[in-house]
Protein backbone atom coordinates (compact mmCIF):
# COMPACT_ATOMS: atom_id res chain seq x y z
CA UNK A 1 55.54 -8.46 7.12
CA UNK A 2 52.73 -7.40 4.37
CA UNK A 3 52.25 -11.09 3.69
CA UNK A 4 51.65 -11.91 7.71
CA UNK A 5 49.24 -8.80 7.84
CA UNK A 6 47.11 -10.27 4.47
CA UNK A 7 47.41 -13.48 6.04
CA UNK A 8 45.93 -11.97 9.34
CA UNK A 9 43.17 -9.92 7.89
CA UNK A 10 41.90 -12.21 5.87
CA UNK A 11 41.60 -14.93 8.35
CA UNK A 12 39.64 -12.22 10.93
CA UNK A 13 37.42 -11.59 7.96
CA UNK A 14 36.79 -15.36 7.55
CA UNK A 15 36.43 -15.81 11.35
CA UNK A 16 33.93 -12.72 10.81
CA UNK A 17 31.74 -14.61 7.97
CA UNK A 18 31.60 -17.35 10.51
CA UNK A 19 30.04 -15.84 13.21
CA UNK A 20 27.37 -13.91 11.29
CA UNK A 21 26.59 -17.26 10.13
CA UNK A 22 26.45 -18.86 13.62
CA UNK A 23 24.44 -16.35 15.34
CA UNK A 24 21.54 -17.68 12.35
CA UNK A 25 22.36 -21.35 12.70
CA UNK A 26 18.83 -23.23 13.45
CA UNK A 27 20.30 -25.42 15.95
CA UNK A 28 20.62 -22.60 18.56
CA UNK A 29 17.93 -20.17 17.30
CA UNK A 30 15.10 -21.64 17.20
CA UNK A 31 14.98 -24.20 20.58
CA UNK A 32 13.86 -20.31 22.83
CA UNK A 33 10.65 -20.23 21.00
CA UNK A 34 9.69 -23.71 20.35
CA UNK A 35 5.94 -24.65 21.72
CA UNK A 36 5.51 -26.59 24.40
CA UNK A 37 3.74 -30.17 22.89
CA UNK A 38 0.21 -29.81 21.78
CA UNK A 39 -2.93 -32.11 22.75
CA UNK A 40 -2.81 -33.37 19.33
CA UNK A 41 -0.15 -32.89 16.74
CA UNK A 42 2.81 -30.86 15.04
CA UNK A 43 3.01 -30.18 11.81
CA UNK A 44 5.30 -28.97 10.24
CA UNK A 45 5.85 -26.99 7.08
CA UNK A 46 8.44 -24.86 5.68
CA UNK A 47 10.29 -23.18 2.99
CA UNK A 48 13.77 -21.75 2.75
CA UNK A 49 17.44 -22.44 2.27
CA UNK A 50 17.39 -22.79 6.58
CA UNK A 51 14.32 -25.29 5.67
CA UNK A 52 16.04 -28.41 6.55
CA UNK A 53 18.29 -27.31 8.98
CA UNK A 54 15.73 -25.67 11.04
CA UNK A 55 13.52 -28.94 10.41
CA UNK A 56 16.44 -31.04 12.32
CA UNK A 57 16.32 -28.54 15.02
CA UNK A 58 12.93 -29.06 15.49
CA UNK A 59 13.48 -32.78 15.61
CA UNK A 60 16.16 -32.52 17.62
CA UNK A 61 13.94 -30.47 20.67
CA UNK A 62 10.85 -33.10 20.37
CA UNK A 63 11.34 -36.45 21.82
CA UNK A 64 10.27 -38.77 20.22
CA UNK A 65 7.01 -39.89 21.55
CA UNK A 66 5.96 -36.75 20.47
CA UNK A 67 3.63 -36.83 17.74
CA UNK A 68 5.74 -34.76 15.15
CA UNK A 69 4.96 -34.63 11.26
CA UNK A 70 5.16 -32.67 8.39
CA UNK A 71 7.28 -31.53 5.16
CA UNK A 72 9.51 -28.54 3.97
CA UNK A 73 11.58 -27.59 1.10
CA UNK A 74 14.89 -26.48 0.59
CA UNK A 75 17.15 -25.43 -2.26
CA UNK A 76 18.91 -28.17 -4.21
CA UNK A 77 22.32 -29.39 -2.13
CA UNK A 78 21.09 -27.69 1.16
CA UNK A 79 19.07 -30.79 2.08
CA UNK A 80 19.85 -32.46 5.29
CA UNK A 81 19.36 -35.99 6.89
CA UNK A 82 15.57 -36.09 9.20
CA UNK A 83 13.79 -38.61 10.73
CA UNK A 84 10.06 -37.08 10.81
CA UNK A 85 9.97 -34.21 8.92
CA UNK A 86 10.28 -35.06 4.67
CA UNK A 87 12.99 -32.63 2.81
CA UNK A 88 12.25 -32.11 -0.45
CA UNK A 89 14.46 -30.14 -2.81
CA UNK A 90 13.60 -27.24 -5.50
CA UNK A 91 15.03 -24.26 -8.01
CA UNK A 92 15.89 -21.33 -6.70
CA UNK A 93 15.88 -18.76 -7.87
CA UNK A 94 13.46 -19.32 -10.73
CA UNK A 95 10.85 -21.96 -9.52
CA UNK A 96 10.04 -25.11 -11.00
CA UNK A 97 8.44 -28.13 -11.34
CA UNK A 98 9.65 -29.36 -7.65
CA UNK A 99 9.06 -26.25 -5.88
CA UNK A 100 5.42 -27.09 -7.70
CA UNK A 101 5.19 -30.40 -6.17
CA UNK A 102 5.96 -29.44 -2.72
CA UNK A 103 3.64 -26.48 -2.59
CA UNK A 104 0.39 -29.12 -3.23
CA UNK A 105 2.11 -31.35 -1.02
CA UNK A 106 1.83 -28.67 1.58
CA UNK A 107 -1.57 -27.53 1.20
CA UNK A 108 -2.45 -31.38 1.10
CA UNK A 109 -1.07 -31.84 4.45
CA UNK A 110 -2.72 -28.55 6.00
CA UNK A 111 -5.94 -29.57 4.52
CA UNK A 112 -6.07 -32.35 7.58
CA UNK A 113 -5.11 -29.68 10.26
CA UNK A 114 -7.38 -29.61 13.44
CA UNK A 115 -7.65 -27.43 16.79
CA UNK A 116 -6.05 -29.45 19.14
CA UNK A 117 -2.98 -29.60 16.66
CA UNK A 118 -0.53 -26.94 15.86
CA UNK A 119 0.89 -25.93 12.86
CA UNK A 120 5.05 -24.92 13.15
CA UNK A 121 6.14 -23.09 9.81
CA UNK A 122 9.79 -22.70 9.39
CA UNK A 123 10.55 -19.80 6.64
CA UNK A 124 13.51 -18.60 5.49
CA UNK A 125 14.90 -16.52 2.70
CA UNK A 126 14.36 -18.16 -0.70
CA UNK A 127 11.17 -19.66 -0.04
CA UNK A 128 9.36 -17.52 -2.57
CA UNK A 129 11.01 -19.54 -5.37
CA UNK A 130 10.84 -22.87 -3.51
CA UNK A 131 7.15 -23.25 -2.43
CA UNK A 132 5.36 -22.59 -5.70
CA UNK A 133 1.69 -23.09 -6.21
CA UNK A 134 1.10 -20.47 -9.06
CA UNK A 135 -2.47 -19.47 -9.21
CA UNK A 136 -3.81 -18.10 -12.35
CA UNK A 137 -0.41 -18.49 -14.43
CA UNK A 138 1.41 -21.72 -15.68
CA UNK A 139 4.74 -22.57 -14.14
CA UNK A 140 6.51 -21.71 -17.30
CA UNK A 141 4.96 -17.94 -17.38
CA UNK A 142 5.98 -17.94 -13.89
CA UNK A 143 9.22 -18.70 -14.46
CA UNK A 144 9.87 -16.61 -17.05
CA UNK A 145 8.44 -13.20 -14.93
CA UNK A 146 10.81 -14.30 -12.13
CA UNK A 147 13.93 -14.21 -14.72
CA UNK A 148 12.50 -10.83 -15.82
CA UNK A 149 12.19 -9.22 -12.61
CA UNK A 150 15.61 -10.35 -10.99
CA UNK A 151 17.29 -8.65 -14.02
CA UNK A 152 15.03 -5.74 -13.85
CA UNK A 153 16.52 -4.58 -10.84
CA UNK A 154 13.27 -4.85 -8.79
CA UNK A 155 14.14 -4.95 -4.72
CA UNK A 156 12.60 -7.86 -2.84
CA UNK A 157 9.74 -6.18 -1.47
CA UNK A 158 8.57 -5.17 -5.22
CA UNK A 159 9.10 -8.58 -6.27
CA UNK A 160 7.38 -10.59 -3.22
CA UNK A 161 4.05 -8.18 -3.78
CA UNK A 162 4.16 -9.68 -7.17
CA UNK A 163 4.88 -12.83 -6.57
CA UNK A 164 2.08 -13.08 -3.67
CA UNK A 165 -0.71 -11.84 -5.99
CA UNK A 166 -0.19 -15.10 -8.09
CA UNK A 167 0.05 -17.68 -5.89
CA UNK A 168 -2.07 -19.96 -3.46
CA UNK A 169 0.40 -19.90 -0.63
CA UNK A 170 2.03 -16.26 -0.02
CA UNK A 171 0.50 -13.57 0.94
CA UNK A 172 -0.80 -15.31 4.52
CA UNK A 173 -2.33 -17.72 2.40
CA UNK A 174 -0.85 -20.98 3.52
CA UNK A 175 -1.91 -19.28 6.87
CA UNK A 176 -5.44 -19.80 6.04
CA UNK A 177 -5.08 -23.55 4.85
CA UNK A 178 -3.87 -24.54 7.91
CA UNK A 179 -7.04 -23.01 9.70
CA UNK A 180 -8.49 -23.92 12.29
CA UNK A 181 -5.22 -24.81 13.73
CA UNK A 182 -2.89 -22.59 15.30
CA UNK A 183 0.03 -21.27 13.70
CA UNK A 184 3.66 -20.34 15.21
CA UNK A 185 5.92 -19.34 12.26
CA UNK A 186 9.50 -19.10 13.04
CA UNK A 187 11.59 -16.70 10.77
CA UNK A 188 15.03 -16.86 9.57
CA UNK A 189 14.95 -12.97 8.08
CA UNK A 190 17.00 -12.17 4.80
CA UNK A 191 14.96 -8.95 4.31
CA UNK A 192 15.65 -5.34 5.07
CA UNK A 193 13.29 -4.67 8.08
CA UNK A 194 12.66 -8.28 9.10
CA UNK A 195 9.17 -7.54 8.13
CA UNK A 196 7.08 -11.25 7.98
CA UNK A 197 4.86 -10.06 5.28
CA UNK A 198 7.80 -9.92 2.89
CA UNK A 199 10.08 -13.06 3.92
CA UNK A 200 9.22 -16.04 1.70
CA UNK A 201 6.56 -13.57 0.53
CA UNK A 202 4.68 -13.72 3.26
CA UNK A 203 3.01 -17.09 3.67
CA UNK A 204 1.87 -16.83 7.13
CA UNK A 205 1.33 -13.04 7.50
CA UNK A 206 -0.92 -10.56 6.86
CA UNK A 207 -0.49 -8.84 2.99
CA UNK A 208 -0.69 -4.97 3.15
CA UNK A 209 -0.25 -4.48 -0.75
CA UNK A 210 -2.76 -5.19 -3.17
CA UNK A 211 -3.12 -6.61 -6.80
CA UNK A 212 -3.03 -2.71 -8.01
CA UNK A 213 0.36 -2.37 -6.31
CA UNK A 214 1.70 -6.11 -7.97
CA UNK A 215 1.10 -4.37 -11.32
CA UNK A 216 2.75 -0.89 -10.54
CA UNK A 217 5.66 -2.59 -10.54
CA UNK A 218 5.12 -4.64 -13.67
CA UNK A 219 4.68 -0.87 -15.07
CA UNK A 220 7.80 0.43 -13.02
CA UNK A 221 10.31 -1.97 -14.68
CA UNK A 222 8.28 -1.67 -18.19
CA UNK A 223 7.82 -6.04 -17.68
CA UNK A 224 5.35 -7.26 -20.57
CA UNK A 225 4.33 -10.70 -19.11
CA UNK A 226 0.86 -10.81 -20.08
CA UNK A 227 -0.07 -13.92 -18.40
CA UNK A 228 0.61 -12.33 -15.24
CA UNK A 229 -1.14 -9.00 -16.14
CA UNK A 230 -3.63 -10.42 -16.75
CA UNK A 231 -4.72 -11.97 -13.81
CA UNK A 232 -3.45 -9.06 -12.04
CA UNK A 233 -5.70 -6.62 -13.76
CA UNK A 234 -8.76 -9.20 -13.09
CA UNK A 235 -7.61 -8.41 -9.39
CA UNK A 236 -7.32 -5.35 -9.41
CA UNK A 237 -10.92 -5.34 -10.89
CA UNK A 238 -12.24 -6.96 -8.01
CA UNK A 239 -12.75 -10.79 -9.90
CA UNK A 240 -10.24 -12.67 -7.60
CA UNK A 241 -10.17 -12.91 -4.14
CA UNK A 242 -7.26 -10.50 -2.36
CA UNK A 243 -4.43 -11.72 -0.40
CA UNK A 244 -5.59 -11.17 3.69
CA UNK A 245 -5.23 -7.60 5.16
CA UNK A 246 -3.76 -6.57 8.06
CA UNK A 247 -6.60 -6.65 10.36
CA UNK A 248 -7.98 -10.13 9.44
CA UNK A 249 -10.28 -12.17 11.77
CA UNK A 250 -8.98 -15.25 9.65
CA UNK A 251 -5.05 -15.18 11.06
CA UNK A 252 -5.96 -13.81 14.70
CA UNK A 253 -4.34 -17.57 15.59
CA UNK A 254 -1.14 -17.05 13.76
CA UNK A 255 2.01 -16.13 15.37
CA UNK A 256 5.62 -14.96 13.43
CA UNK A 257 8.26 -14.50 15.18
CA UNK A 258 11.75 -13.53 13.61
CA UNK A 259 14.38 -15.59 15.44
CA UNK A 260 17.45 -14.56 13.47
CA UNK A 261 18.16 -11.46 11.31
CA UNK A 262 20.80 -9.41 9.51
CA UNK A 263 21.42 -7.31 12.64
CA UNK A 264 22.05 -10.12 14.71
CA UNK A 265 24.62 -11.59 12.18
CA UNK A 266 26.06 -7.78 12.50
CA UNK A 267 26.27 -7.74 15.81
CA UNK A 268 27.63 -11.59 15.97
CA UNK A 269 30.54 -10.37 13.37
CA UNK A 270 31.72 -7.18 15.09
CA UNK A 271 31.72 -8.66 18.82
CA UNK A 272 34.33 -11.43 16.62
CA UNK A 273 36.56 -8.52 15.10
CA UNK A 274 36.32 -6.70 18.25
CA UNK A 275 37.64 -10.10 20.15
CA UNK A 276 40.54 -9.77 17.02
CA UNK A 277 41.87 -6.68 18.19
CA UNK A 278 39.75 -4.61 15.24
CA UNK A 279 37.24 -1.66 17.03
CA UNK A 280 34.47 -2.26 14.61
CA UNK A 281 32.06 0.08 13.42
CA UNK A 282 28.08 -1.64 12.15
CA UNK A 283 26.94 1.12 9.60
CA UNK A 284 23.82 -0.42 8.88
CA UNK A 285 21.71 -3.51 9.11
CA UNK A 286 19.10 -2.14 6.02
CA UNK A 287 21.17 -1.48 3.15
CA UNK A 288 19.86 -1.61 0.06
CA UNK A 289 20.56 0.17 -3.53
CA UNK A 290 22.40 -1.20 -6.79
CA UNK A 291 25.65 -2.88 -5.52
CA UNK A 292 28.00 -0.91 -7.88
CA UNK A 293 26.86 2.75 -6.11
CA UNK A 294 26.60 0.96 -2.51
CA UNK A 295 29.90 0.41 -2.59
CA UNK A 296 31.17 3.54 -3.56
CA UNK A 297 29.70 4.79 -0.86
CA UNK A 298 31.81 2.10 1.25
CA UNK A 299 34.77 3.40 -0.76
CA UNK A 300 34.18 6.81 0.14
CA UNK A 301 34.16 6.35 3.87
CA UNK A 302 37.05 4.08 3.68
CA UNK A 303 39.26 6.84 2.04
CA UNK A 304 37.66 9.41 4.60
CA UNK A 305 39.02 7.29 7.26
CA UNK A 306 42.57 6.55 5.53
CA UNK A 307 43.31 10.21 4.37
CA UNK A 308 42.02 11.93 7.78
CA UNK A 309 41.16 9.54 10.58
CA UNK A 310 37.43 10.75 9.84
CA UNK A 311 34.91 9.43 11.21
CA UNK A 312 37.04 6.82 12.48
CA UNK A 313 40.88 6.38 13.36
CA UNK A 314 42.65 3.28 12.21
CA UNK A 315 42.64 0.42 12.69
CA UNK A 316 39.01 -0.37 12.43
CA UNK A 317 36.57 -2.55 10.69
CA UNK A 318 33.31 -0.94 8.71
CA UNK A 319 30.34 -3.36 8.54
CA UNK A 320 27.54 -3.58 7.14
CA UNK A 321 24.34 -5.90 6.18
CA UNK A 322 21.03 -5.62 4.11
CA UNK A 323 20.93 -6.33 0.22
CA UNK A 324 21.48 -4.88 -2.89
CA UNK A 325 20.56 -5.07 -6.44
CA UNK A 326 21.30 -5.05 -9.43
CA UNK A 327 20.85 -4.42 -13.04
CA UNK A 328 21.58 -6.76 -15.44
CA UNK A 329 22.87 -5.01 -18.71
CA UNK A 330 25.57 -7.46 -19.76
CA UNK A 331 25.82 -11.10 -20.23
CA UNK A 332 28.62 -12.07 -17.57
CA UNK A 333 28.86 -14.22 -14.60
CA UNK A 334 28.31 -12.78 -11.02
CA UNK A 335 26.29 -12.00 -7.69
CA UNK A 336 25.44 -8.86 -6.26
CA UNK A 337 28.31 -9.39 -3.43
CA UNK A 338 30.81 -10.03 -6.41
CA UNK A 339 29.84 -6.73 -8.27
CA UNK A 340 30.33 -4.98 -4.45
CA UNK A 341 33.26 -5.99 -4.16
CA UNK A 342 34.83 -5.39 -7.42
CA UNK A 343 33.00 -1.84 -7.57
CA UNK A 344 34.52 -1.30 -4.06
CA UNK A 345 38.06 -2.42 -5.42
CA UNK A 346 38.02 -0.01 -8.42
CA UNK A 347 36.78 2.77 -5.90
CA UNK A 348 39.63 2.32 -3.41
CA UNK A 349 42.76 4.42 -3.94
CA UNK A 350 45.64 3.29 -5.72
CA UNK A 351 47.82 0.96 -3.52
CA UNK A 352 45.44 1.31 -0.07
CA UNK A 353 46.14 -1.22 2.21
CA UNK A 354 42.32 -2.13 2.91
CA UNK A 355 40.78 -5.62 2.57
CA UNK A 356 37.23 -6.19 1.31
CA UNK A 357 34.72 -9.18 2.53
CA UNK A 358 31.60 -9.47 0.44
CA UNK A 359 29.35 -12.34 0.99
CA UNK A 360 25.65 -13.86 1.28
CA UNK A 361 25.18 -15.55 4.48
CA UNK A 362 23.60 -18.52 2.64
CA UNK A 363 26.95 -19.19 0.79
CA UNK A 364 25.63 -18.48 -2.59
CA UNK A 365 25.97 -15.25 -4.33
CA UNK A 366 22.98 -15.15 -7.00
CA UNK A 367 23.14 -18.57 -8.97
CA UNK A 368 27.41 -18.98 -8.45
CA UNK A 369 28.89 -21.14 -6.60
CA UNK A 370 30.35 -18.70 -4.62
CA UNK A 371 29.53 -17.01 -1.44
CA UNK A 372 30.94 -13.75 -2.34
CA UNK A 373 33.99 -12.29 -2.36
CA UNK A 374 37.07 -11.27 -0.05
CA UNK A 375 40.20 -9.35 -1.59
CA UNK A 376 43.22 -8.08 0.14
CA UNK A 377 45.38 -5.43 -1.45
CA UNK A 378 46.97 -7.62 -3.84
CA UNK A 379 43.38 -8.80 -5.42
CA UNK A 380 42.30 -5.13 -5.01
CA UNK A 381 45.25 -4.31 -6.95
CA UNK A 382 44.78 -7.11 -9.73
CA UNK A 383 40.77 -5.99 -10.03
CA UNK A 384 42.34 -2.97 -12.20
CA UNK A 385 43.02 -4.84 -15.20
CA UNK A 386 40.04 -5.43 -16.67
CA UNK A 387 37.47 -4.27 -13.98
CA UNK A 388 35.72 -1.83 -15.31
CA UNK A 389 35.35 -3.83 -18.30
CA UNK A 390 33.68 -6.66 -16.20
CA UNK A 391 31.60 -3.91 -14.16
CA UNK A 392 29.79 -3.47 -17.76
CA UNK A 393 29.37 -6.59 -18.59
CA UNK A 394 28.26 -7.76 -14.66
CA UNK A 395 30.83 -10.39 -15.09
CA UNK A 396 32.58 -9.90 -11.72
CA UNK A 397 32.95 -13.84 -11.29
CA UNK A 398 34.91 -14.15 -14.16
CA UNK A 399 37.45 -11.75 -13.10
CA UNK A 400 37.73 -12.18 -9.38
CA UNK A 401 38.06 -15.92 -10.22
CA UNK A 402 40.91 -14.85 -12.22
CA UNK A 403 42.73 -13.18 -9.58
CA UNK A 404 41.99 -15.38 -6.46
CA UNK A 405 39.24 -13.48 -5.09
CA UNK A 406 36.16 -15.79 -4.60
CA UNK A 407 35.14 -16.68 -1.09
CA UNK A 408 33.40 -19.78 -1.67
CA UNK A 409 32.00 -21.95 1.14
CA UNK A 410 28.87 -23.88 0.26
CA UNK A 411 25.95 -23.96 1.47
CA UNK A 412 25.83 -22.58 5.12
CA UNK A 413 22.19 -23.92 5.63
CA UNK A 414 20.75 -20.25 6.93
CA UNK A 415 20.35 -16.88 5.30
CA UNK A 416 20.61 -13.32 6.77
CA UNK A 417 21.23 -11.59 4.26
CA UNK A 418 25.16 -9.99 3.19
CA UNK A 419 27.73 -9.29 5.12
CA UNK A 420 30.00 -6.55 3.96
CA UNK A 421 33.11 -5.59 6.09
CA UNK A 422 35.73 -3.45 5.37
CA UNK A 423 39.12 -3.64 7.20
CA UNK A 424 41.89 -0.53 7.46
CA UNK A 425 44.89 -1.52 9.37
């Protein structure tokens, strides 16, 4: 009987997974807001793991006679086949010298933009990494502050007002190469608060922080990288031009539009569970936090609702979205969703019959080749040998390979952000 209920939750948990990353696919999301054919052209740019997917979309709405065109980049292995719009592939997370390419490639293929054309940027999560044109700093030095501030801890919004302060196409920059032509930007989310200025880092929107704020948080996580600094502090002295304000005549013809987020993927996952025969409970679409204490917190509320039926009788399914960090102190293997779900494991009690589901929606959890993590009792169990050993050493891969607990499905081709679900029979 246990192994038929293991069986059971872990294929709703699956079935979960894949409709959170449905409700994001570009195929359906995007054709609602798709512009009606221009006098001249389309062209179309893009960054993001949904970059080529939601570049077939597009493809897939124009006929042919249209006059379609343009270029975006993905991450490498989420490429798919076009016809009119070039994929190129890049690093992620740490740029490099194809992520370089493509963003002067880009700005090369704005820089023949007119007003009778319009300009269709597709942006999803990751495209900070892939559409690199550095300004001020070498790729290398670049590189090497990206490495430093995804150990540091730093949450995505800290890192994307860096990042946009040294670069020639965030920060509603690649905005104002494409003037004077329109701009509709269509956004697959993977941030807490779906805010434009802070997917991708902003490329098409409006940049409330300034160079002053990029190096507070080179000061907050104590990050040397002089190269950076110092263009930074000639910023912040007034020598380089700012990123465009909120408020600026310069984007009054630019458009974003969010067309898929973590809170639809939320509600996509819960109306499956709910369909399963599990009354399911969204907590949150905007968590954030280091993953470790996050899911304690999960923990907690799971052992409320075993020991006393509080806030929720059983059975029932907790979910919740958003992202977490964390800080790198040991050398292991691992994602934040891995170090969830093996903090959420240790956190459990002893022999609870809960299963865990941990994952990115983009199918990889950091720089793995995992999407996250899902454990049942018996891998919750197992996680005790050794866990909090592997917590220290934020080498949660290792282990949860060991015991069977890796949810790996490749590349899904879209990105909202985690998915965290807890089930209690």
């Amino acid at each position: 009987m246990h192994d038929a209920l293991d069986q059971r939750c872990k294929d709703d948990l699956r079935a979960a997974f894949g409709a959170a990353v449905a409700s994001a696919d570009p195929d359906t999301a995007l054709a609602p807001y798709l512009p009606p054919p221009p006098a001249g052209r389309i062209i179309v740019v893009g960054a993001g793991k949904a970059a080529a997917a939601m570049a077939r979309a597009v493809e897939a709405y124009y006929p042919e006679d249209i006059s379609l065109e343009g270029m975006v980049v993905t991450r490498y292995g989420h490429a798919v086949p076009t016809r009119r719009i070039a994929v190129r592939e890049a690093g992620h997370p740490v740029p490099d010298a194809a992520g370089v390419a493509a963003g002067e490639a880009v700005l090369r293929l704005l820089d023949g933009a007119g007003e009778n054309d319009v300009v269709l940027c597709l942006i999803s999560g990751g495209g900070s990494a892939l559409l690199s044109a550095p300004d001020g700093v070498s790729l290398d030095a670049l590189a090497e502050l990206t490495r430093e501030l995804l150990r540091s801890g730093a949450d995505i919004h800290e890192m994307n007002c860096v990042r946009k302060h040294l670069s020639r196409v965030k920060g509603g920059r690649l905005a104002l190469a494409a003037a004077p032509a329109p701009v509709l930007a269509l956004l697959v989310s993977d941030v807490v608060g779906d805010d434009p200025a802070v997917i991708a880092s902003g490329p098409t929107a409006a940049d409330p922080s300034r160079y002053g704020d990029a190096l507070a948080v080179l000061d907050r996580y104590r990050l040397r990288a002089p190269a950076a600094r110092a263009v930074l502090e000639a910023g912040a002295r007034g020598q380089r031009e700012e990123t465009p304000e909120p408020g600026d005549p310069r984007l009054e013809r630019v458009r974003n539009v969010v067309v898929a987020s973590a809170q639809t993927a939320l509600e996509a996952a819960a109306a499956g569970l709910e369909a399963r025969g599990w009354p399911a409970h969204v907590l949150s679409s905007s968590v954030t936090g280091e993953a470790r204490q996050v899911a304690g917190v999960h923990a907690a509320l799971a052992r409320q609702v075993l020991a006393y039926g509080q806030p929720f009788g059983r059975p029932c399914a907790l979910l919740s979205g958003g992202e977490t960090t964390v800080t790198v102190r040991g050398d292991g293997r691992g994602g934040r969703n891995g170090e969830f779900a093996l903090a959420c494991a240790l956190a459990l009690p002893e022999g609870a019959r809960a299963w865990v589901l941990a994952a990115d929606t983009d199918g990889i959890d950091g720089s793995e080749d995992n999407a996250g993590a899902l454990l049942g009792p018996g891998e919750i169990g197992a996680c005790r040998q050794g866990g909090a050993e592997a917590l220290s050493r934020n080498d949660s891969y290792t282990l949860l390979e060991r015991v069977g607990g890796l949810l790996v499905t490749g590349p899904t081709r879209t990105n909202v952000n985690d998915l965290r679900v807890v089930l209690l029979p």
